[in-house]
Protein backbone atom coordinates (compact mmCIF):
# COMPACT_ATOMS: atom_id res chain seq x y z
CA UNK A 1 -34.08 -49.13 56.26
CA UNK A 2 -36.73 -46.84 54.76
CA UNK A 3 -39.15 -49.41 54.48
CA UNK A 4 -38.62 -49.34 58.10
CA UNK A 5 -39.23 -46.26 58.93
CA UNK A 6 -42.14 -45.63 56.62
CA UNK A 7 -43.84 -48.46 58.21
CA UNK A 8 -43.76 -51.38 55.95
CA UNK A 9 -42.98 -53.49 59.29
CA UNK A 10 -44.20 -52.87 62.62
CA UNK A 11 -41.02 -51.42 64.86
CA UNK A 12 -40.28 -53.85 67.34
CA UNK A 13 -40.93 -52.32 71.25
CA UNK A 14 -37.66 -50.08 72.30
CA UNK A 15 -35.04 -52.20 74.47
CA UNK A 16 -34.58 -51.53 77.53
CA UNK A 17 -31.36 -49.43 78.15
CA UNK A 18 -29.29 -48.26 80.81
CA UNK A 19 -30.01 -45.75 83.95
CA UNK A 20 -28.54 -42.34 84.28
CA UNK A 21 -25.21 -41.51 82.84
CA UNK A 22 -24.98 -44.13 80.53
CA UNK A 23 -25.46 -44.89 77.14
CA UNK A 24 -26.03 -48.41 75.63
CA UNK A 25 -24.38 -47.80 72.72
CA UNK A 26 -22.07 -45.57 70.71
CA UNK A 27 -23.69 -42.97 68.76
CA UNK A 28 -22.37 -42.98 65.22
CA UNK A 29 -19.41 -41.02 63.27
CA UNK A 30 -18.28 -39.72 66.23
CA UNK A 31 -21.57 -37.20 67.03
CA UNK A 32 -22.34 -36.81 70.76
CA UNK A 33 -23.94 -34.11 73.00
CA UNK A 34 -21.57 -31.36 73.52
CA UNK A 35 -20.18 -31.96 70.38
CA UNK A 36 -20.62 -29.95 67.07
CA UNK A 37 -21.18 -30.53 63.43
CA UNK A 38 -21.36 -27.90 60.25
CA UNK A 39 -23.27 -28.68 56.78
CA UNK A 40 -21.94 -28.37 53.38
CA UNK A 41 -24.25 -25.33 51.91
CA UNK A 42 -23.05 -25.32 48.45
CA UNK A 43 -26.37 -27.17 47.06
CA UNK A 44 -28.16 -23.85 47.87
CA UNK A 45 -25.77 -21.43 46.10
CA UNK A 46 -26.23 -23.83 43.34
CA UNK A 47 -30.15 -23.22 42.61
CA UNK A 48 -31.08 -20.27 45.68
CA UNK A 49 -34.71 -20.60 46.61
CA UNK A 50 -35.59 -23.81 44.92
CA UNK A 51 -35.56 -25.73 48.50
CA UNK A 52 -38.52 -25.53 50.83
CA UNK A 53 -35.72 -25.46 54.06
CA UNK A 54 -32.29 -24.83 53.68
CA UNK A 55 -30.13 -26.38 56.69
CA UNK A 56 -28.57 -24.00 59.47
CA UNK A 57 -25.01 -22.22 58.54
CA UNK A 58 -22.23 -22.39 60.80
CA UNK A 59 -21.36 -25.19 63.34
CA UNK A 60 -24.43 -26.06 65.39
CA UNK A 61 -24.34 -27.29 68.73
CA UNK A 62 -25.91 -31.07 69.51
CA UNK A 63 -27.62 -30.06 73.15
CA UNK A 64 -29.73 -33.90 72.66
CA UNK A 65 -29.27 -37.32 71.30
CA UNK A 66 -32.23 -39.48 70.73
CA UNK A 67 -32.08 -43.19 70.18
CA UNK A 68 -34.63 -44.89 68.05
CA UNK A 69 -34.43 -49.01 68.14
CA UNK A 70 -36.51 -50.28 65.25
CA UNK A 71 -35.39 -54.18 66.01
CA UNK A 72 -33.44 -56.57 64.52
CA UNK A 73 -30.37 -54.46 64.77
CA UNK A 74 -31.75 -51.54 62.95
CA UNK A 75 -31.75 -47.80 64.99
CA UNK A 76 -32.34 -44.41 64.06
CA UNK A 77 -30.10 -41.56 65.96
CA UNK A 78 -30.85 -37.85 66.20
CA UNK A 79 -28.57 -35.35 66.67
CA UNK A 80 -30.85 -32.12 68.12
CA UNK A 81 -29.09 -28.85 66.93
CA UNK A 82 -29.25 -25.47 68.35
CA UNK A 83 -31.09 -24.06 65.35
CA UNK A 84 -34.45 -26.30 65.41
CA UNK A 85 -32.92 -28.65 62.83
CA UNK A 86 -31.45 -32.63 63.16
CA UNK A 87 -29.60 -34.88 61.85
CA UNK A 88 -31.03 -38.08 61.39
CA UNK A 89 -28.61 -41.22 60.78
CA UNK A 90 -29.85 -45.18 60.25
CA UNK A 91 -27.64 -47.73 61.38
CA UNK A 92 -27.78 -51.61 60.69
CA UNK A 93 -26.13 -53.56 62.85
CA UNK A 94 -24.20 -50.51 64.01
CA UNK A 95 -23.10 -49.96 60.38
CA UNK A 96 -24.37 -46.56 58.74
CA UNK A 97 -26.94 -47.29 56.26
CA UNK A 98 -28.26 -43.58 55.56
CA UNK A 99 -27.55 -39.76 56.34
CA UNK A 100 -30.51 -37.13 56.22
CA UNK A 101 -30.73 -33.32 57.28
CA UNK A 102 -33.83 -32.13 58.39
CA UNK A 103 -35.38 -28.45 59.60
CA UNK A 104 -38.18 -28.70 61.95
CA UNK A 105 -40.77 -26.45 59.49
CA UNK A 106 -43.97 -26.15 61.07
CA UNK A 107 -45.78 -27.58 64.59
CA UNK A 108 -49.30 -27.93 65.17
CA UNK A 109 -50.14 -28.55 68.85
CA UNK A 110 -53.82 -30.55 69.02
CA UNK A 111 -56.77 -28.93 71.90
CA UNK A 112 -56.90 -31.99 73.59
CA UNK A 113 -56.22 -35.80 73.00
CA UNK A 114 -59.07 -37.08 71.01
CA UNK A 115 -57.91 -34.50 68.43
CA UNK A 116 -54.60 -36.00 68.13
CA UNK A 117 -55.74 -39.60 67.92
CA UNK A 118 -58.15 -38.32 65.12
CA UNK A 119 -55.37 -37.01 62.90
CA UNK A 120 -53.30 -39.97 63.52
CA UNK A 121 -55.72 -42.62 62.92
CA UNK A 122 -57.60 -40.59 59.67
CA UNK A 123 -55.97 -37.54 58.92
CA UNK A 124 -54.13 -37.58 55.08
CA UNK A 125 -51.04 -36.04 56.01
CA UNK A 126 -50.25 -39.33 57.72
CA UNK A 127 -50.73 -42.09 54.74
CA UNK A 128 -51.99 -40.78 52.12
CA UNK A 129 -50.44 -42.19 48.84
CA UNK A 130 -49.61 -37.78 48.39
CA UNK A 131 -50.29 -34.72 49.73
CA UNK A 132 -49.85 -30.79 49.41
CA UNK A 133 -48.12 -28.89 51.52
CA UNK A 134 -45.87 -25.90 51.78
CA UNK A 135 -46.93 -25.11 48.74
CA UNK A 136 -45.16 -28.71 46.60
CA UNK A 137 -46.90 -31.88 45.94
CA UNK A 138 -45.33 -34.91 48.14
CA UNK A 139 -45.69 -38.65 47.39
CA UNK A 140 -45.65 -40.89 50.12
CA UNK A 141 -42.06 -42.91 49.76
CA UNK A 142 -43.66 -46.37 50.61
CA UNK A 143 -45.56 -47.50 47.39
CA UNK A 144 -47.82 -50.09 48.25
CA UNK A 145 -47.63 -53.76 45.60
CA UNK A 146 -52.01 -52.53 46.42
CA UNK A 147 -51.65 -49.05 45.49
CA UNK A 148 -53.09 -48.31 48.70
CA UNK A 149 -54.91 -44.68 49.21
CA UNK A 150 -53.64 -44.69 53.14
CA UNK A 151 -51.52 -46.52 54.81
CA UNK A 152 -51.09 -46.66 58.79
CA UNK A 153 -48.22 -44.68 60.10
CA UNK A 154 -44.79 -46.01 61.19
CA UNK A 155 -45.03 -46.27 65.37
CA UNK A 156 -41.82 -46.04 67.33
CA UNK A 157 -40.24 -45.30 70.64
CA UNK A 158 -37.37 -41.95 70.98
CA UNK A 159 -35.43 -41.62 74.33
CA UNK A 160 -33.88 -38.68 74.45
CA UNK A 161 -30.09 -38.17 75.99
CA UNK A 162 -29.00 -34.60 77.23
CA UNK A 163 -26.93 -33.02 79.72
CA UNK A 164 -22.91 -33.74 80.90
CA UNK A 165 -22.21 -36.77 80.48
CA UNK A 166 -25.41 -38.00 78.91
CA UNK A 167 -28.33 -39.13 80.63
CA UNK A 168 -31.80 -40.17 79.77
CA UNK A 169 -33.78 -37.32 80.23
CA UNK A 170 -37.18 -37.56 78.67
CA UNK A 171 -38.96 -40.60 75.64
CA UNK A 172 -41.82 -39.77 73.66
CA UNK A 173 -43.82 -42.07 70.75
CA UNK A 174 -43.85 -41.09 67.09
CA UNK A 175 -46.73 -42.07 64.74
CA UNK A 176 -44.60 -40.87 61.71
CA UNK A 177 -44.95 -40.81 57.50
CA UNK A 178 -42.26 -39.40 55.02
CA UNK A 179 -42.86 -38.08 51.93
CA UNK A 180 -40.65 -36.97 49.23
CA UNK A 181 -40.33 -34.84 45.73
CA UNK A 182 -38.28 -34.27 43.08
CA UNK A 183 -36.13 -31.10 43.05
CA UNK A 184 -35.23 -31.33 39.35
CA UNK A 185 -32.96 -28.01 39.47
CA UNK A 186 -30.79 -30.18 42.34
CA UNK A 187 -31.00 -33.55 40.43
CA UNK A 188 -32.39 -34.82 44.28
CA UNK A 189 -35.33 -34.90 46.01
CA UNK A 190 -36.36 -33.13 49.22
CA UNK A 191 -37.64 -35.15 52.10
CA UNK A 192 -40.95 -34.47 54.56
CA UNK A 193 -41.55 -36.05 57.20
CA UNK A 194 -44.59 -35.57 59.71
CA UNK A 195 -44.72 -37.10 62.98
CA UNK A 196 -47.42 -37.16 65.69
CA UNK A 197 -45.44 -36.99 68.93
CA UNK A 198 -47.22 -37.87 72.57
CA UNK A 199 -44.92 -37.13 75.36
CA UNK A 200 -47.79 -38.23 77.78
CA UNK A 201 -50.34 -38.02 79.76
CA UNK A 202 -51.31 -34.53 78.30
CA UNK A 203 -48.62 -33.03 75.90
CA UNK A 204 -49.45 -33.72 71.70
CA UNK A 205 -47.93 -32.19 68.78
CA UNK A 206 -47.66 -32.63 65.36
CA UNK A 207 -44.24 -31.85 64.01
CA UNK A 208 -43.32 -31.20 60.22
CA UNK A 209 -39.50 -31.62 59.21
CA UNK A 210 -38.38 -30.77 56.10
CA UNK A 211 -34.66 -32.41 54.63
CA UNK A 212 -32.41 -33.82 52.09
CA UNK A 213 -30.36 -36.55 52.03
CA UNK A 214 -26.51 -36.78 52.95
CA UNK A 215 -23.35 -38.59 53.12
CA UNK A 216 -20.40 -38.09 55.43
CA UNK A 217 -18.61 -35.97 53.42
CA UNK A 218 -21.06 -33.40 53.82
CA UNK A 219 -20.89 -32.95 57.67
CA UNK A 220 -17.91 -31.04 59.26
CA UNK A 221 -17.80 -32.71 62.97
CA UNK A 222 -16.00 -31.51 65.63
């Protein structure tokens, strides 16, 4: 699944789903909009401050959904919280394959288009085989059998769900790389992942999420 989204394989073009109203699929473990979810904190009482982002307290609100098809049965779903954070959850086949947490950290917003097709097709932060930022060292997470210096970014299609009951409301492309590094004090790693996001004709950004891994039985959802 990572290989997927790290761009190994081209993502196949997004299906085409259903008008207003309707969604084409189930979103996983029960997570909708209008529903809520809480995080289990306790990793950050465990070692305080050793995390660049530390995920929201408290149940958070999912206002948007956004569907990801990456082909051959494999989707990405984001759950859009009230506290600029997301959870992120891979499915195969419809089958949960991974859980990650993410805080959005830092957006950049390009002058104009040419600037945002010049960080996407040369800038580091987008292939590099590691980078600095936020203060940490990151390594790309796809190694290359080359050892390439720069790899092209993963490119993929989001439609995004909100309102009662859910309705496609808005679809941007993603031009995306994660990175990851070891947070020895935690015994895990903490993810980054940047993403250059054209919602078209004239509206660029350049988003930086910061997150961890998860499993079910750290999510409260209501």
């Amino acid at each position: 699944m990572l290989d997927r989204l790290l761009g190994r394989r081209p993502a196949a073009p997004a299906a085409a789903l259903p008008g207003p109203g309707e969604l084409a699929h189930a979103p996983p473990l029960g997570l909708r909009v209008g529903g809520r979810l809480q995080f289990d904190r306790t990793m950050y009482g465990v070692a305080p401050g050793v995390m660049t982002e530390e995920l929201p307290g408290g149940y958070q609100g999912v206002p948007c959904y956004g569907h990801i098809d990456l082909g051959d049965g494999y989707a990405l779903h984001r759950f859009y919280l009230d506290d600029d954070a997301f959870l992120q959850v891979s499915t195969v086949s419809g089958d949960v394959d991974g859980i990650q947490g993410f805080i959005f950290h830092e957006t950049v917003h390009p002058p104009d288009k040419a600037a945002f097709q010049r960080f996407v097709t040369g800038d580091a932060h987008l292939g590099a085989a590691g980078i600095d930022y936020a203060g940490h060292r990151w390594t790309r997470a796809t190694q290359t059998t080359a050892g390439d210096e720069r790899i092209p970014p993963m490119v993929y299609d989001e439609v995004l769900y909100r309102h009662q009951p859910p309705r496609r409301d808005d679809d941007l492309t993603h031009y995306a790389m994660l990175y990851s590094r070891e947070v020895p004090e935690l015994s895990r790693q903490e993810l980054l992942l940047v993403s250059a996001e054209d919602s078209g004709p004239a509206d660029f950004s350049i988003t930086y999420s910061v997150g961890v891994e998860l499993t079910i039985a750290d999510l409260d959802i209501t």
